[in-house]
Protein backbone atom coordinates (compact mmCIF):
# COMPACT_ATOMS: atom_id res chain seq x y z
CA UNK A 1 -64.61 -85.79 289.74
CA UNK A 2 -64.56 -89.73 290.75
CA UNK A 3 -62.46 -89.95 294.17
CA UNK A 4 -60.59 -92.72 292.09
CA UNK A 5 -59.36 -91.01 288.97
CA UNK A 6 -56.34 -90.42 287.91
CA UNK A 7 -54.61 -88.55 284.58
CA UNK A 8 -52.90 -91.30 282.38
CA UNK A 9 -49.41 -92.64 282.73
CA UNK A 10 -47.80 -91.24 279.43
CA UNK A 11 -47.95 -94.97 278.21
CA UNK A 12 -51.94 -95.19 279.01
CA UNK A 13 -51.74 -91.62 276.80
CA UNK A 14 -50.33 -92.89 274.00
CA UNK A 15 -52.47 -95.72 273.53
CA UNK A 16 -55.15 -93.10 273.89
CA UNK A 17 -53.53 -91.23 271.24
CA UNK A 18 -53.40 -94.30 268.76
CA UNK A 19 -57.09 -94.84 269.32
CA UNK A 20 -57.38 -91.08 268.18
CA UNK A 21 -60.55 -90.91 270.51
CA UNK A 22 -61.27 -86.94 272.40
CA UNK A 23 -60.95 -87.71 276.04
CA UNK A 24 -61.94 -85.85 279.12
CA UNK A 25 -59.20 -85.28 281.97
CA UNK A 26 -61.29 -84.07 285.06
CA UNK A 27 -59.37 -81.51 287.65
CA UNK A 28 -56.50 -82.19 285.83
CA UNK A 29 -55.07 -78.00 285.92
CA UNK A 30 -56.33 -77.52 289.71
CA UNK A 31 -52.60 -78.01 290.77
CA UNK A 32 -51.45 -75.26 288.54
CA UNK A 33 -50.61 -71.89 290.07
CA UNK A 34 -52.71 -69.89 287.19
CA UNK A 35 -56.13 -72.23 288.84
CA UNK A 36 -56.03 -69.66 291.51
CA UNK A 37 -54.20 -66.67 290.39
CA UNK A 38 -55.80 -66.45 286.75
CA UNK A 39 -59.37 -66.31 288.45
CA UNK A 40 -60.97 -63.40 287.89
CA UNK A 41 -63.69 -63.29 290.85
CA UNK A 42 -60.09 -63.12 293.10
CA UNK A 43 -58.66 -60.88 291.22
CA UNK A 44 -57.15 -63.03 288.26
CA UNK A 45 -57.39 -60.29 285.36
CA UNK A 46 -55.41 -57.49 288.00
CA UNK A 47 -52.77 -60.18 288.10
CA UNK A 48 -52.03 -61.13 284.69
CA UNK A 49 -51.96 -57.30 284.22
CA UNK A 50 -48.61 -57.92 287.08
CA UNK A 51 -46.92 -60.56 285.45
CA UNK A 52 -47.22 -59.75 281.87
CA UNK A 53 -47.56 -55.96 281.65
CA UNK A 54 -47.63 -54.22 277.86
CA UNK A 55 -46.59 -56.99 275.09
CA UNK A 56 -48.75 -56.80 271.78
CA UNK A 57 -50.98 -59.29 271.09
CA UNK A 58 -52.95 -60.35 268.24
CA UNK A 59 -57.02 -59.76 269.07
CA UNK A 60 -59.83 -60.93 266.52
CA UNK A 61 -62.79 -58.28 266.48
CA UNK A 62 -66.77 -59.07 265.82
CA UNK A 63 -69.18 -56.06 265.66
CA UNK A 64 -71.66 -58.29 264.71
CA UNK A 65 -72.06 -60.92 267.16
CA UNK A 66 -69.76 -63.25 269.10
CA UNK A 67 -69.31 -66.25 266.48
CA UNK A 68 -65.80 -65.84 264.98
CA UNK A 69 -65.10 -67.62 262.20
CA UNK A 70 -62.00 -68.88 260.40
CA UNK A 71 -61.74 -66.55 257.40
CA UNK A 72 -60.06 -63.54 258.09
CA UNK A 73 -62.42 -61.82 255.68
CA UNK A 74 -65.25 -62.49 258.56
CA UNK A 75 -64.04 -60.70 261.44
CA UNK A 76 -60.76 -58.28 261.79
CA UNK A 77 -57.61 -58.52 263.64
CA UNK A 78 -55.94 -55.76 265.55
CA UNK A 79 -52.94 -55.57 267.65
CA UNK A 80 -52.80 -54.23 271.05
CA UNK A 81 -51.38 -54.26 274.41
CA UNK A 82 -52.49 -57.01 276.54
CA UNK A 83 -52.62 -54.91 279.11
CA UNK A 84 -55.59 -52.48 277.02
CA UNK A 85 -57.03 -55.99 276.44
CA UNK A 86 -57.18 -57.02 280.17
CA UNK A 87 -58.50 -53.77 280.55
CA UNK A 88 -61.40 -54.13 278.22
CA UNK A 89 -62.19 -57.63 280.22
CA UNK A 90 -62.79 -55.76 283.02
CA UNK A 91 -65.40 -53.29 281.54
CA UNK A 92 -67.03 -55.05 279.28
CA UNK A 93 -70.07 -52.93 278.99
CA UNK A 94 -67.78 -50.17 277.64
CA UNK A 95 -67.68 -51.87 274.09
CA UNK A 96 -69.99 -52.60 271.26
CA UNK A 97 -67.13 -55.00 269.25
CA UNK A 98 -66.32 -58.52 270.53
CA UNK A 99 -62.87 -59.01 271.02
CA UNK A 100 -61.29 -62.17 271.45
CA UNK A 101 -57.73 -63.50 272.19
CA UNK A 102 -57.04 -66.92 269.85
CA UNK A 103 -53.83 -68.53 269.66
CA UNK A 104 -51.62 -66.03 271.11
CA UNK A 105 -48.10 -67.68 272.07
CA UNK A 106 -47.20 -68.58 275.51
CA UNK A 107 -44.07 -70.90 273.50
CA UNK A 108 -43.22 -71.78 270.46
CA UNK A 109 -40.32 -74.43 269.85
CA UNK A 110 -37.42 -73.44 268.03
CA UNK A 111 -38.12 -69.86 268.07
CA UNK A 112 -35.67 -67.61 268.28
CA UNK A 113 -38.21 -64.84 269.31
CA UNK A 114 -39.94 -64.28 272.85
CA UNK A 115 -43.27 -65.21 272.79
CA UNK A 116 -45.60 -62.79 273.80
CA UNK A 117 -47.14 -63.95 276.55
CA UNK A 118 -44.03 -66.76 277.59
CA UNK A 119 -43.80 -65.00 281.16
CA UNK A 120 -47.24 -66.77 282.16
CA UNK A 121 -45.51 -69.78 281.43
CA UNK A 122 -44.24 -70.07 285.06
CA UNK A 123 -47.64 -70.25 286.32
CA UNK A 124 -49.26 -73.13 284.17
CA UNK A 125 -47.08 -76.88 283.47
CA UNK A 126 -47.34 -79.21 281.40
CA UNK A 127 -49.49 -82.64 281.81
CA UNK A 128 -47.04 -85.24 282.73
CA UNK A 129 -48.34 -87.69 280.17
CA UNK A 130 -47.25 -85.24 277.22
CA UNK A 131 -43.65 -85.64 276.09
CA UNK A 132 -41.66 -82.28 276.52
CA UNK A 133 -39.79 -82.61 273.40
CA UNK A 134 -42.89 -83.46 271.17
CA UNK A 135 -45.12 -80.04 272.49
CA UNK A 136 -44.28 -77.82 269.99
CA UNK A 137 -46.80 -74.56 270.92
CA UNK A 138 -48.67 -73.78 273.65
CA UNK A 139 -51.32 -70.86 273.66
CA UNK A 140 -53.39 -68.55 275.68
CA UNK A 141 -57.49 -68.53 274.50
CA UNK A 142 -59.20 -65.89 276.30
CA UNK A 143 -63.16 -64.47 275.70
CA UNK A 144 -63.99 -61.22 277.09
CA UNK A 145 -67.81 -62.25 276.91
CA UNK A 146 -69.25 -65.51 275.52
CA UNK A 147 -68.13 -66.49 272.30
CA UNK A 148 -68.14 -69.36 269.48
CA UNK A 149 -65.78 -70.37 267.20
CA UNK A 150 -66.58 -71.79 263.71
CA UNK A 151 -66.02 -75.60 262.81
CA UNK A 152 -62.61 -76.41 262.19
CA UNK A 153 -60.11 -79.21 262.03
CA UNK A 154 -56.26 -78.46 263.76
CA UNK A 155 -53.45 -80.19 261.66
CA UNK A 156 -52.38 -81.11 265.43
CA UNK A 157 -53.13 -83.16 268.03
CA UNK A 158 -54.33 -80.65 271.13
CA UNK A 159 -54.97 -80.81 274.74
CA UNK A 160 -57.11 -77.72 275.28
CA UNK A 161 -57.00 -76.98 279.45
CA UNK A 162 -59.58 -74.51 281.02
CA UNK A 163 -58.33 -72.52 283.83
CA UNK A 164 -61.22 -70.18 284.12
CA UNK A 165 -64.77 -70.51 283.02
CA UNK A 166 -66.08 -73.64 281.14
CA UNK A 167 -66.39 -74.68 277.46
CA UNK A 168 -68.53 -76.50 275.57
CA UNK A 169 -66.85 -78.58 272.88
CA UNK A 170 -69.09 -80.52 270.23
CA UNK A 171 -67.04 -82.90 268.17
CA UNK A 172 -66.85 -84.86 264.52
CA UNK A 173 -64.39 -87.62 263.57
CA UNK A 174 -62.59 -86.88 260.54
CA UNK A 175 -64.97 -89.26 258.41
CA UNK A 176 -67.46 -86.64 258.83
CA UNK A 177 -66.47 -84.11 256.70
CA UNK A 178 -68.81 -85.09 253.62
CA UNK A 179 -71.66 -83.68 256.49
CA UNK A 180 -69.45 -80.23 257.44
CA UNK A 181 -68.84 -79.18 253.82
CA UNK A 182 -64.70 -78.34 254.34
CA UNK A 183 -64.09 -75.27 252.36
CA UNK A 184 -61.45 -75.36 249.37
CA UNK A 185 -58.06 -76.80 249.71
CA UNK A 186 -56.68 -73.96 248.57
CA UNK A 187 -58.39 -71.44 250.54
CA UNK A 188 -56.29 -70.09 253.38
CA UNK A 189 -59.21 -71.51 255.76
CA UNK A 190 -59.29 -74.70 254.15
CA UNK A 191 -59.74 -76.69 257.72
CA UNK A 192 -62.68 -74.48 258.79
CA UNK A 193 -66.10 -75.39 257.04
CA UNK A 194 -68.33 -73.67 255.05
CA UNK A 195 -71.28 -73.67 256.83
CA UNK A 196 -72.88 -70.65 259.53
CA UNK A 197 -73.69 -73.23 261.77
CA UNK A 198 -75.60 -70.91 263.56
CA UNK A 199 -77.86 -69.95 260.75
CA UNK A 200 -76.87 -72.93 258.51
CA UNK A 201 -77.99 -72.79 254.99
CA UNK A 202 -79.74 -76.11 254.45
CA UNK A 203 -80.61 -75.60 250.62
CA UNK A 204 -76.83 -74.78 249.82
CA UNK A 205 -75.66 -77.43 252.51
CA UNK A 206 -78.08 -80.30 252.60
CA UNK A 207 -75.71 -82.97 254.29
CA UNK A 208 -75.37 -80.57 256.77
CA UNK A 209 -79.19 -81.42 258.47
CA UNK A 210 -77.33 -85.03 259.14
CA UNK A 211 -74.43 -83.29 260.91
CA UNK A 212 -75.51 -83.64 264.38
CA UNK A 213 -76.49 -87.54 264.37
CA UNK A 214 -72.50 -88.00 263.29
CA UNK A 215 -71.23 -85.86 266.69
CA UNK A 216 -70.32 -85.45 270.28
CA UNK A 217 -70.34 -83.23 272.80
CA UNK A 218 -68.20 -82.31 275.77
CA UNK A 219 -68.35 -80.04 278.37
CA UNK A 220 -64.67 -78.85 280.02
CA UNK A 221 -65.31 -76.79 283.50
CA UNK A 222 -62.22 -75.00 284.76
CA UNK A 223 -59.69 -76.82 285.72
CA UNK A 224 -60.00 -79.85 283.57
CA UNK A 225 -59.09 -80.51 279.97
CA UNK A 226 -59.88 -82.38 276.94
CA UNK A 227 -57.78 -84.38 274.05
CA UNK A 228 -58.88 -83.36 270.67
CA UNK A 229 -57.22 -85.65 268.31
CA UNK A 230 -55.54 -84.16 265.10
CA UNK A 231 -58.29 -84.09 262.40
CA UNK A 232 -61.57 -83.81 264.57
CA UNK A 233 -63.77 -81.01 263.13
CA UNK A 234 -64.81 -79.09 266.92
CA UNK A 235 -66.69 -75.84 267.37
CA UNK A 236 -66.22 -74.15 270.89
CA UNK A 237 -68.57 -72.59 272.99
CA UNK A 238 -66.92 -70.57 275.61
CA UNK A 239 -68.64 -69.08 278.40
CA UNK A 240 -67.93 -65.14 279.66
CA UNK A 241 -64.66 -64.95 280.88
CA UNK A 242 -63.04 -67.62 280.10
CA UNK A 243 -59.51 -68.04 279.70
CA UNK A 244 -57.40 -71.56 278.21
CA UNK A 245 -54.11 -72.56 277.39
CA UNK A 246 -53.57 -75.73 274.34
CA UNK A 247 -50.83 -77.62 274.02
CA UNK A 248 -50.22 -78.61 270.27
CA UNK A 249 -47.87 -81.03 268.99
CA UNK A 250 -47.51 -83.35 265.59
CA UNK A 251 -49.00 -86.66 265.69
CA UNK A 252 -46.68 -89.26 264.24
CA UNK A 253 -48.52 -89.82 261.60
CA UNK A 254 -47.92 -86.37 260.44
CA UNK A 255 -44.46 -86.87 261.11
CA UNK A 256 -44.41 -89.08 258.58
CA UNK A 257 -45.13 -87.08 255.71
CA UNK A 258 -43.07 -83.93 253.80
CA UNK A 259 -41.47 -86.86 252.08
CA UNK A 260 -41.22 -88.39 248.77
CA UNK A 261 -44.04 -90.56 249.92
CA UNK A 262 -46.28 -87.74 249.98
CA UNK A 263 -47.39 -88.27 246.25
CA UNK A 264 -47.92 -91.90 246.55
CA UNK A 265 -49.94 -91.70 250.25
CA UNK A 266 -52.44 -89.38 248.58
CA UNK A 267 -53.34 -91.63 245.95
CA UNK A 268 -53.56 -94.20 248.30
CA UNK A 269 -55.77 -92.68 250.38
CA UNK A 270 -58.07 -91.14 247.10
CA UNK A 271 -58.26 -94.36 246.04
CA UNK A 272 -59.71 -95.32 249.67
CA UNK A 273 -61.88 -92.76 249.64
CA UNK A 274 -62.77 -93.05 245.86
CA UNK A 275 -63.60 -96.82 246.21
CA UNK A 276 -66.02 -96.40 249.76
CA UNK A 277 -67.58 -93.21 247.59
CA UNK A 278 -68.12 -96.02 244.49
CA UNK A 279 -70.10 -98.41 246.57
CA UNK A 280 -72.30 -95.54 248.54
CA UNK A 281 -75.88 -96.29 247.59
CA UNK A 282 -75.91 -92.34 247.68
CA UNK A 283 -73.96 -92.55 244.58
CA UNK A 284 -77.11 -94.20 242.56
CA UNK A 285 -80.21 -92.30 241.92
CA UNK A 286 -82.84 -92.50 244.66
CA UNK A 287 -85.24 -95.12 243.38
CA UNK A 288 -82.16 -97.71 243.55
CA UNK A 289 -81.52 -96.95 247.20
CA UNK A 290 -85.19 -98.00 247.54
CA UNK A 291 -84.41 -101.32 246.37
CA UNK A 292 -81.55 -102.01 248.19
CA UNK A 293 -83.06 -101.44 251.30
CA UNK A 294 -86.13 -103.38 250.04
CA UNK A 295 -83.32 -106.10 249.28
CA UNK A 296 -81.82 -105.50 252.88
CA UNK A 297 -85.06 -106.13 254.48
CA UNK A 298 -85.83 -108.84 252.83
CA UNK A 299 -83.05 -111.56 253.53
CA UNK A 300 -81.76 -111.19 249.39
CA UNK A 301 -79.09 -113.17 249.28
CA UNK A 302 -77.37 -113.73 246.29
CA UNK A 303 -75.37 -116.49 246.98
CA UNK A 304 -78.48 -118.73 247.68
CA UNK A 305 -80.32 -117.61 244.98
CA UNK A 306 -77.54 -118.99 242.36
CA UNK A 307 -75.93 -122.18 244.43
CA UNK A 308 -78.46 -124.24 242.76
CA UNK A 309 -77.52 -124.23 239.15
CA UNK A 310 -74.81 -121.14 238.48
CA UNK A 311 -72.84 -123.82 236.91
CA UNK A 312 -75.09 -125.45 234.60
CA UNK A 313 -74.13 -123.52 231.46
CA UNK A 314 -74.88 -126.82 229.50
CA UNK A 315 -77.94 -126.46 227.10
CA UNK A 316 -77.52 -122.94 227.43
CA UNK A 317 -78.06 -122.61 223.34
CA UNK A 318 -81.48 -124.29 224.08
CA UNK A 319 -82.38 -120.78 226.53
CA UNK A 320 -85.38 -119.20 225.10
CA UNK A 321 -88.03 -116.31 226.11
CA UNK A 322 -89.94 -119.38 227.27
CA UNK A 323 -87.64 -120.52 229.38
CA UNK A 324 -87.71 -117.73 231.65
CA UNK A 325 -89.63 -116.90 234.91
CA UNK A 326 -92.32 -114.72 234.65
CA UNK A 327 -89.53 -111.71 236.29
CA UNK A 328 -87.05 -112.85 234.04
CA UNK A 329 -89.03 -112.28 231.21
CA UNK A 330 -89.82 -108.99 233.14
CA UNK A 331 -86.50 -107.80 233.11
CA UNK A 332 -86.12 -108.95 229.41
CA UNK A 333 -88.12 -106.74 228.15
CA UNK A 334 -87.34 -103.56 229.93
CA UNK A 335 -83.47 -104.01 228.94
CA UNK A 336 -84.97 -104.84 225.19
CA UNK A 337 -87.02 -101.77 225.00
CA UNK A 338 -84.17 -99.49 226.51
CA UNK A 339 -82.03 -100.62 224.13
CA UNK A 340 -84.20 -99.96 221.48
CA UNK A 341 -84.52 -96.22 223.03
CA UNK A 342 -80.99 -96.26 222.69
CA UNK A 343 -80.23 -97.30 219.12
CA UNK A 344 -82.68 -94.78 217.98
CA UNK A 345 -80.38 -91.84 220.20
CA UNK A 346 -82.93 -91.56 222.96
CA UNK A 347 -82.49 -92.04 226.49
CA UNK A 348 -84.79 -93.71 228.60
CA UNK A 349 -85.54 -91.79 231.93
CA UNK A 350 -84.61 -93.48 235.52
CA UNK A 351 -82.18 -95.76 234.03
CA UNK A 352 -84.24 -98.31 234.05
CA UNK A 353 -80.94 -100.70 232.94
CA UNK A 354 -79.43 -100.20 236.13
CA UNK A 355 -82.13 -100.77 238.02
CA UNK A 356 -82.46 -104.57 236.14
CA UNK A 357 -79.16 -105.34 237.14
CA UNK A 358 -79.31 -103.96 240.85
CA UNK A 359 -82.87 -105.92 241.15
CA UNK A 360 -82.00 -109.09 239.37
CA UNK A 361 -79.83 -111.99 241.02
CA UNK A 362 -77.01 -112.81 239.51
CA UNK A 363 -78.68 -116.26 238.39
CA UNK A 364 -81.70 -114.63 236.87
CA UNK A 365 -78.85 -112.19 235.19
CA UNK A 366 -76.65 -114.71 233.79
CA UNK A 367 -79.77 -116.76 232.25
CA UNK A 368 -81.20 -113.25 230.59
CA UNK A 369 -77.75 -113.03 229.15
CA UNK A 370 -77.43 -116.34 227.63
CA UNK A 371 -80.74 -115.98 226.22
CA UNK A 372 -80.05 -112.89 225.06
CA UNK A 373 -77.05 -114.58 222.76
CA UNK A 374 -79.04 -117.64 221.38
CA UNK A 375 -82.06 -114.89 220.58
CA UNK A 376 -81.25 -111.14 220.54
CA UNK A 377 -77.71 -111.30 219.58
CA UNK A 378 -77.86 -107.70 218.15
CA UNK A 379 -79.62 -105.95 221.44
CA UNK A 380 -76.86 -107.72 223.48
CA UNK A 381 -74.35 -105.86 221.48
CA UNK A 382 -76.39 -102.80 221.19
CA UNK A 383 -76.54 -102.97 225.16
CA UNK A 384 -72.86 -102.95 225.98
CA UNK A 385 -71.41 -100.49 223.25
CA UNK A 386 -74.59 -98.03 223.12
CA UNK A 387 -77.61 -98.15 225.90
CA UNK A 388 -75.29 -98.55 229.61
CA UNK A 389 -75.35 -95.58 231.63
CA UNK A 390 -72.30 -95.23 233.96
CA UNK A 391 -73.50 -96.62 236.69
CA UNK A 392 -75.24 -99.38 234.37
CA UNK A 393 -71.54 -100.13 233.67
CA UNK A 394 -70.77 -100.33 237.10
CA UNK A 395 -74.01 -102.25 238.53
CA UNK A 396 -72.84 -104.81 235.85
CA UNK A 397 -69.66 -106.04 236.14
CA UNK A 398 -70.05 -105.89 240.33
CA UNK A 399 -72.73 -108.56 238.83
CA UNK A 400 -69.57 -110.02 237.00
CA UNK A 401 -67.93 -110.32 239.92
CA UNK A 402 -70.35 -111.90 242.18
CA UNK A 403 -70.74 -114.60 239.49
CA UNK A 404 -66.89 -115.02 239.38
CA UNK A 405 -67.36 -115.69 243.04
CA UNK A 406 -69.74 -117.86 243.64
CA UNK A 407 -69.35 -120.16 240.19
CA UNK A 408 -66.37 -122.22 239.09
CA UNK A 409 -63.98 -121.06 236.83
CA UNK A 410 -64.58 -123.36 233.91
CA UNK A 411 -68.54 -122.20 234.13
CA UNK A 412 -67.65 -118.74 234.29
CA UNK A 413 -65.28 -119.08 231.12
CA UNK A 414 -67.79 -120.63 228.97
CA UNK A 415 -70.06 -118.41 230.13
CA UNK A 416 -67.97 -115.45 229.15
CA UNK A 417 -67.39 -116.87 225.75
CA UNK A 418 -71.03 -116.79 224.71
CA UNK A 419 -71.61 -113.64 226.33
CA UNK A 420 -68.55 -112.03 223.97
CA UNK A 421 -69.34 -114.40 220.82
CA UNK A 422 -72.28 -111.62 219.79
CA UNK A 423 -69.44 -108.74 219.27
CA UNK A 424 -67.22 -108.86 216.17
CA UNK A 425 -64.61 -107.77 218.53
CA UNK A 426 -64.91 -108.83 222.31
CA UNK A 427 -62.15 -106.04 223.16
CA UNK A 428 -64.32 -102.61 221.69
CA UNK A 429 -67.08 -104.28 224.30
CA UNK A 430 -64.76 -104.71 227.10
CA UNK A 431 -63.30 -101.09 226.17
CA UNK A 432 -67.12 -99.87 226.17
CA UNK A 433 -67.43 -101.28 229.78
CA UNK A 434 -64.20 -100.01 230.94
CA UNK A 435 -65.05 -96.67 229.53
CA UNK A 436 -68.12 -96.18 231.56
CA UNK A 437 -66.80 -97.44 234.31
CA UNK A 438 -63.74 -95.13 234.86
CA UNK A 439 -66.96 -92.38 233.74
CA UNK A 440 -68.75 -93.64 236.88
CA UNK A 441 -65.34 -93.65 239.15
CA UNK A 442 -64.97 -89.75 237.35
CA UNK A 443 -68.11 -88.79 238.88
CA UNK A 444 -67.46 -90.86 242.68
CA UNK A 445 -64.70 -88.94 242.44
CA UNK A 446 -66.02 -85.73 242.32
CA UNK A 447 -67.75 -86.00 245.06
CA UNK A 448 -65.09 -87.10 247.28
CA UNK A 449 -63.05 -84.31 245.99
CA UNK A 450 -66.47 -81.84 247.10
CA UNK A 451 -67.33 -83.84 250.47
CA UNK A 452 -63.68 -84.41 251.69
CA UNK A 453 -61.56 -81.27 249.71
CA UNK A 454 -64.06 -78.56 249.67
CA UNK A 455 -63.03 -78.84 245.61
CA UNK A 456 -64.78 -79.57 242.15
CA UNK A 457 -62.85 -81.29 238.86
CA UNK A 458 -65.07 -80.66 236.48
């Protein structure tokens, strides 16, 4: 530990906190009481047998190995006197079953029952940049032999303090979760994910190969402590012997809901989610992330390509195969033949539509449209109400839109008006488009619901 440091004011701590960043607090427990007494080469496990004596607590039980994991289904729980537990510590040889203490309360606010463990309180305290009145628990962790937990969120914000031994956290933002595979929303482990990350499935759980590029780790020796902000997937490695107390307490944005917001925040923050998912490149078939990247590395810029004549709609009648670049005429003909596929109820494979539209400027776009109105009138039509994919649907009007940006308003509205003169009804096209958009936002938003919720729609 730096000669230098010291633990944050409470102010430093709550800017900390806003930045929702884990932090390392070096030597921050060595002036507790439980830094020397707790230590089990002086005699540490005879003296919690002093203080606390024969209270139950709750043990979780591994015959298989020392990974515990959050579903109850994986591991069992027994109840026995800490005392028998200490004892255990102390012979560990004894045993063929893991046991390990998680979570068991040393105080829990506004409880009108004794915690467990509360007379070890005396002999820990808490950080003076927490606020007294915010803590609401604080547990005792404790591993007989080396152990792991699973990956898992806390709905809290938690300062996890080593007293003995040393732990090994390894850390992912909440953004990660598409990579951890969350399990169901409704499962009674819903913050733990999926995935035996010590065996991890890769077929099942592909994203999960990506997991470690998106993490962090940390090592705690005893006597310091680490922030884990409320949200953070961690998985804990703890080393024989080791023994923690966490401090847990409700950040203020989770103070903030059990309202009659709720409803209203979580379609705000689907809709978040739902419109990043929409413009993922992972969301379009492979071959298109090809070109994007191709685009990417190759300066395409879309705004250059069109500043030049975007808003020269004028002669636009006069627009004819032969007035087309060689790509143009390219592009023609692969949107011509799909639709063609289409008319007849095929399906052309790839989606070779969206790839136009992805590939093509929006100049080079906008002039295969108008000549598409002076000389296919019919495939135009044919294109919007029966040969679009979803994400043809999608690709397009974001090509809308970057035309609506860049041109003026008066080009853009003629522009528009030939596009929609081919259709005996402009509004059953703009219903067409609208319907396979919302198909593609369907589809994003299944996968946000998988990737963030653990859960399918459809």
């Amino acid at each position: 530990m730096a000669e230098n440091w010291r633990p944050p004011s409470r102010d430093e701590f709550r800017e900390m906190e806003a930045r929702n960043i884990p932090v390392v607090f070096p030597g921050i427990l060595r002036q507790w009481p439980a830094f020397e007494r707790w230590n089990p080469a002086t005699g540490g496990v005879e003296h919690l047998k002093e203080i606390v004596g024969e209270p139950l607590v709750q043990a979780m039980v591994s015959s298989d190995g020392s990974t515990f994991f959050g579903d109850i289904r994986s591991h069992e729980r027994v109840a026995l006197p800490f005392r028998e537990y200490l004892d255990m510590v102390l012979s560990p040889g004894e045993h063929n079953d893991h046991f390990y203490l998680a979570q068991v309360p040393i105080r829990v606010k506004d409880s009108t029952e004794k915690p467990p463990l509360a007379s070890l309180e005396s002999e820990i305290s808490l950080p003076e940049f927490l606020d007294e009145d915010a803590v609401s628990n604080i547990n005792l962790w404790m591993s007989s032999t080396s152990s792991r937990s699973s990956i898992h969120y806390d709905p809290y914000h938690n300062v996890l303090g080593v007293v003995t031994g040393q732990k090994k956290v390894t850390l992912w933002p909440p953004d990660a979760a598409p990579y951890l595979y969350p399990k169901p929303l409704y499962g009674e482990a819903s913050n733990h994910s999926e995935v035996n990350f010590v065996e991890p499935d890769y077929q099942k759980y592909p994203r999960f190969r990506d997991a470690s590029k998106h993490s962090r780790v940390l090592v705690v020796d005893a006597g310091s402590a680490v922030f884990i902000p409320e949200g953070w997937f961690h998985q804990v490695d703890s080393a024989a012997l080791t023994i923690a107390v966490n401090f847990w307490w409700a950040s203020k944005q989770s103070c903030a809901f059990d309202s009659p917001m709720d409803a209203y925040y979580l379609r705000r923050i689907l809709v978040s989610l739902l419109d990043a998912e929409k413009v993922n490149k992972q969301q379009l078939p492979m071959q298109f992330t090809y070109i994007v990247l191709q685009r990417s590395m190759l300066g395409w810029n879309p705004h250059v390509d069109v500043e030049i004549d975007l808003d020269d709609v004028q002669g636009a009648e006069d627009l004819t195969v032969n007035s087309l670049s060689p790509l143009e005429t390219k592009q023609l003909h692969v949107i011509l033949s799909c639709v063609a596929v289409a008319v007849n109820n095929g399906n052309c494979e790839d989606d070779p539509i969206a790839s136009v539209f992805l590939n093509t400027s929006p100049r080079s776009l906008r002039r295969i449209f108008l000549t598409m109105v002076t000389t296919f009138p019919r495939s135009l039509e044919a294109l919007v109400l029966h040969a679009l994919s979803p994400v043809a649907a999608e690709l397009l009007t974001k090509q809308f839109e970057e035309m609506d940006s860049i041109a003026s308003e008066a080009s853009q509205a003629e522009f528009y008006k030939r596009f929609y003169s081919v259709f005996d009804d402009s509004s059953v096209a703009m219903a067409a488009l609208l319907d396979r958009k919302e198909a593609f936002a369907s589809k994003a938003l299944d996968s946000v619901m998988e990737k963030f919720l653990g859960c399918k729609l459809h």
